[in-house]
N, C-alpha and C. Protein backbone atom coordinates (compact mmCIF):
# COMPACT_ATOMS: atom_id res chain seq x y z
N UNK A 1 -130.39 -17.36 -64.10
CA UNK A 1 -129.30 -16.51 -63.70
C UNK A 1 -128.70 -16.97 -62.37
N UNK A 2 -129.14 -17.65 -61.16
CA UNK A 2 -128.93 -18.02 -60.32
C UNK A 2 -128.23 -18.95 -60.35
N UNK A 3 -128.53 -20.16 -61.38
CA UNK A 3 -127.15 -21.19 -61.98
C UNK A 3 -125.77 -20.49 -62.63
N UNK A 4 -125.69 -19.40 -62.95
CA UNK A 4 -124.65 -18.98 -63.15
C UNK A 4 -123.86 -18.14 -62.13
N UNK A 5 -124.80 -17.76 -61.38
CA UNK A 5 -123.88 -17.05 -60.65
C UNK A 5 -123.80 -18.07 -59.09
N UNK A 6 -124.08 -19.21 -59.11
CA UNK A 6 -123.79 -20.05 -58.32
C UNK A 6 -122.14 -20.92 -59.04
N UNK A 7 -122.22 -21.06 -60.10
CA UNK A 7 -121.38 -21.94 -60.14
C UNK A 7 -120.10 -20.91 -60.38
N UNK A 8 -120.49 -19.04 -60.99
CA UNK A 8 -119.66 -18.15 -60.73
C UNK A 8 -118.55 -18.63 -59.32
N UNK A 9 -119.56 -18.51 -58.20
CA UNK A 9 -119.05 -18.73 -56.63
C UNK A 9 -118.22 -19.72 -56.43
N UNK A 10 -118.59 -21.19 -57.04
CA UNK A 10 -118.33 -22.01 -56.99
C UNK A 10 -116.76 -22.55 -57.64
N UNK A 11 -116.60 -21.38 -59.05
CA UNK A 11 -115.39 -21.32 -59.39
C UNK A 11 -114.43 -20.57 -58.83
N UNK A 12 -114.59 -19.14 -58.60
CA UNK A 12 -114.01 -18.27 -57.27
C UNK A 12 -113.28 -19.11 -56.48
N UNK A 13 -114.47 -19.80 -56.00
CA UNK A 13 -113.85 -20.51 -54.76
C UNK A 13 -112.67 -21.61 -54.71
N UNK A 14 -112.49 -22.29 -56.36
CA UNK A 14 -111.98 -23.44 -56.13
C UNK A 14 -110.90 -22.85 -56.58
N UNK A 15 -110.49 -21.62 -57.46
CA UNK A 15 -109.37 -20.71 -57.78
C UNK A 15 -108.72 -20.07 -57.06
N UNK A 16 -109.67 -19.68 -56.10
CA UNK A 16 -109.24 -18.89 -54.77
C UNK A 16 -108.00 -20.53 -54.16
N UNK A 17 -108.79 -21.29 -53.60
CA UNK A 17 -107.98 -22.58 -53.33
C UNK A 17 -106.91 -23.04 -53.82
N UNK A 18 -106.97 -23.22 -54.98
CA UNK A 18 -105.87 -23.58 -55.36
C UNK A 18 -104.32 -22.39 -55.79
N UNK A 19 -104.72 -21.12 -55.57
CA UNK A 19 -103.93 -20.09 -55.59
C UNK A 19 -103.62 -20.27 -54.01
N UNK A 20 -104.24 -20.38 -52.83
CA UNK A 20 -103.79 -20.47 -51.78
C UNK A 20 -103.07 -21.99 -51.45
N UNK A 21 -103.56 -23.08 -51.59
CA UNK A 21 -102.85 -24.45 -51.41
C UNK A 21 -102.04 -24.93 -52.41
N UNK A 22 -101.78 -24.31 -53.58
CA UNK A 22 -101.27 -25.05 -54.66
C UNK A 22 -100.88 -24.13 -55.70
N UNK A 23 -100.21 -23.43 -54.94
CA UNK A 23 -99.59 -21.67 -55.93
C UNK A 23 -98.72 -22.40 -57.35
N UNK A 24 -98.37 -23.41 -57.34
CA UNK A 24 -97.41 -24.09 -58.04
C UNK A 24 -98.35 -24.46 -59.04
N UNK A 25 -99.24 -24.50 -59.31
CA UNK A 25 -100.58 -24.96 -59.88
C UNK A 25 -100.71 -23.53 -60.50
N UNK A 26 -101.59 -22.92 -59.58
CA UNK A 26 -101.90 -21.89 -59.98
C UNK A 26 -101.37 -21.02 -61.08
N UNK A 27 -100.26 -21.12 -61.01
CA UNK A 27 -99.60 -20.07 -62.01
C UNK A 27 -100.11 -21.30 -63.14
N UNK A 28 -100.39 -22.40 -63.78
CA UNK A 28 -100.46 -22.55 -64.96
C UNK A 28 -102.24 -22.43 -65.31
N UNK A 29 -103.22 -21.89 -64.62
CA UNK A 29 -104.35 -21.57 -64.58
C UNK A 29 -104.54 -21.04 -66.23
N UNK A 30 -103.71 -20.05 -66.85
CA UNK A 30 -103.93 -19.04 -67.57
C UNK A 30 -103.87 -19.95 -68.95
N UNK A 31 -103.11 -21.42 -68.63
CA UNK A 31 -102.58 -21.96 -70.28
C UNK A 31 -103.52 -23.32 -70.18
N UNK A 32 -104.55 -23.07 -69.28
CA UNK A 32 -105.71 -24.54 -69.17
C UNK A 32 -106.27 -23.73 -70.55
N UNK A 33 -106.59 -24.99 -71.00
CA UNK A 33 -106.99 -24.79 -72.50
C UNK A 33 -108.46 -24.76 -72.51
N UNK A 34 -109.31 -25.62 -71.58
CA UNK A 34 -110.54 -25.20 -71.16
C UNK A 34 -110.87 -23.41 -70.35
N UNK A 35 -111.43 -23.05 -71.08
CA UNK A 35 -111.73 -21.66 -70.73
C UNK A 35 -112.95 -21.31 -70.66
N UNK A 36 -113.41 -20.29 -69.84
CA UNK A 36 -114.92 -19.76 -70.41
C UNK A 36 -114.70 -18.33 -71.42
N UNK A 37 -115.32 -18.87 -72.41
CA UNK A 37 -115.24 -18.18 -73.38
C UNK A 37 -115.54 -16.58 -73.30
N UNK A 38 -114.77 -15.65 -74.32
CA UNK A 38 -114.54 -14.38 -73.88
C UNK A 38 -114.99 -13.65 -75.30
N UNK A 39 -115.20 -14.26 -76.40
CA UNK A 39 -115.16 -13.62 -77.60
C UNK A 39 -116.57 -12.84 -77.53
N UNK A 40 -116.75 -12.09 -78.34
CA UNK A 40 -117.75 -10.94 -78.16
C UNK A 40 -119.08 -11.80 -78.90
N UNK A 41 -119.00 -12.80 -79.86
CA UNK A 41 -119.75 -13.47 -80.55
C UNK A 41 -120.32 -14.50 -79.61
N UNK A 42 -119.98 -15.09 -78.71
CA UNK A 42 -119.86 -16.23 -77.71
C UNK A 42 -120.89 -15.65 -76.37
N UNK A 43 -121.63 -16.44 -76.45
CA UNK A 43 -122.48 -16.08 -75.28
C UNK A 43 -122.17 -17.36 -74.03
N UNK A 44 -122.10 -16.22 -73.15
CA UNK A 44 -121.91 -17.18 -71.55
C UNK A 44 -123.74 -18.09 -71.44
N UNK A 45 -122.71 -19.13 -71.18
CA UNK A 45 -124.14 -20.14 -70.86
C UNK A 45 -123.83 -20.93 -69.13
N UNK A 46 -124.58 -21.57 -69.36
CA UNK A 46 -124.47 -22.33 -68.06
C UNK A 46 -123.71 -23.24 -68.59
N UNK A 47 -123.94 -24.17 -69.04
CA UNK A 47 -123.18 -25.14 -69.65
C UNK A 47 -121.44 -24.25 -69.82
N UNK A 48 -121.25 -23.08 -70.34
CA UNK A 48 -119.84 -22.95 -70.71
C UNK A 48 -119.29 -23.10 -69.22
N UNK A 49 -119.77 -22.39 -68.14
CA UNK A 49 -119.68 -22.02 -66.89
C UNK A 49 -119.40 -23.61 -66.23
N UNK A 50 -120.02 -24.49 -66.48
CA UNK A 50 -119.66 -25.85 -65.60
C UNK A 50 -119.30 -26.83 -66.19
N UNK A 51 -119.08 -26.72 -67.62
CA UNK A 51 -117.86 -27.23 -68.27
C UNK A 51 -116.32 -26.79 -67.71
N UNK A 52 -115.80 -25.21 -67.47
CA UNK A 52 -115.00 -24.99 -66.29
C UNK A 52 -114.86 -25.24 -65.33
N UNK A 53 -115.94 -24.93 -64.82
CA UNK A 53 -115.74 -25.46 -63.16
C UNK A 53 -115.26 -26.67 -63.34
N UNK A 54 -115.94 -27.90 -64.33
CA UNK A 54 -115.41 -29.28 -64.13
C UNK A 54 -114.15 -29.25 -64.63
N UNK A 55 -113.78 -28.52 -65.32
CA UNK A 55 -112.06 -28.57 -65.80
C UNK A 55 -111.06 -28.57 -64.78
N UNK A 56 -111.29 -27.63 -63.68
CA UNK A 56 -110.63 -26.84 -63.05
C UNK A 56 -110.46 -27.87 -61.82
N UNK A 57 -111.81 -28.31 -61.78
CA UNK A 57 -111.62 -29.82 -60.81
C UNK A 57 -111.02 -30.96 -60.94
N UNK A 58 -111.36 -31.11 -62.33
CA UNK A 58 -110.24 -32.10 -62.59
C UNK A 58 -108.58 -31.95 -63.05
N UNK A 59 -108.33 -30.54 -62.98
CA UNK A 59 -107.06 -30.54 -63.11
C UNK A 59 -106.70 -30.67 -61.45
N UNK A 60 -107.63 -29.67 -60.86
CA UNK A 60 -106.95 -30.23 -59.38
C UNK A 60 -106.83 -31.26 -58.68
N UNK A 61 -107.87 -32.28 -59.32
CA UNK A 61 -107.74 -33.91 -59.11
C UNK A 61 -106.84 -34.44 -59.55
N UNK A 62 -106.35 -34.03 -60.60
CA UNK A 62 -104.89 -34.86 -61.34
C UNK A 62 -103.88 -34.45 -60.51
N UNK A 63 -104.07 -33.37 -60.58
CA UNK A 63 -102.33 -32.45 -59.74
C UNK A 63 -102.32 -33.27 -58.10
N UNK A 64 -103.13 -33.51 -57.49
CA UNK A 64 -103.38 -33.77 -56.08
C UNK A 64 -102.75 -35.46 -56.37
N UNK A 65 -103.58 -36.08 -57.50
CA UNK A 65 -103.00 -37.76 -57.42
C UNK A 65 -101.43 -37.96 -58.07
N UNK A 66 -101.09 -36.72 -58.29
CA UNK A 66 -100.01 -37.62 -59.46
C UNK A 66 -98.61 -36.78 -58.04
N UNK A 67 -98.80 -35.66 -57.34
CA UNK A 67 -98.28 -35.21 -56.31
C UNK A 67 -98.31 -36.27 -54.97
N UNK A 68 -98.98 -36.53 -54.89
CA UNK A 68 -99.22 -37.50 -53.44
C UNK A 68 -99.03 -38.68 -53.55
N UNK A 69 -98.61 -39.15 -54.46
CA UNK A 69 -97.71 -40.90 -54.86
C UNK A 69 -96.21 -40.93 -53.90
């Protein structure tokens, strides 16, 4: 439980960020096609949890290189 609610923090945080440095970003958060899953059948894992987080990083890695050219 502690891996999840670490990498919980860990996503917070990088959402929180990019809603504050990169609002232009942010608004397309909702149509990332990587999601953590919500269906009632679907159980939260760790793995679903940092499969996001890594999404979310690498969209902000793309947005940061393809902006700063």
């Amino acid at each position: 439980m502690k891996k999840i609610q670490k990498l919980t923090q860990e996503i917070n945080e990088l959402t929180v960020r990019i809603e504050q440095e990169y609002p232009e970003l942010y608004r397309y958060l909702d149509e990332n096609p990587v999601t953590i899953s919500h269906k009632e059948q679907d159980e939260l894992t760790v793995s679903s949890f940092s499969e996001y987080l890594e999404s979310l990083k690498s969209l902000l890695e793309r947005y940061i290189e393809s902006h700063n050219k």
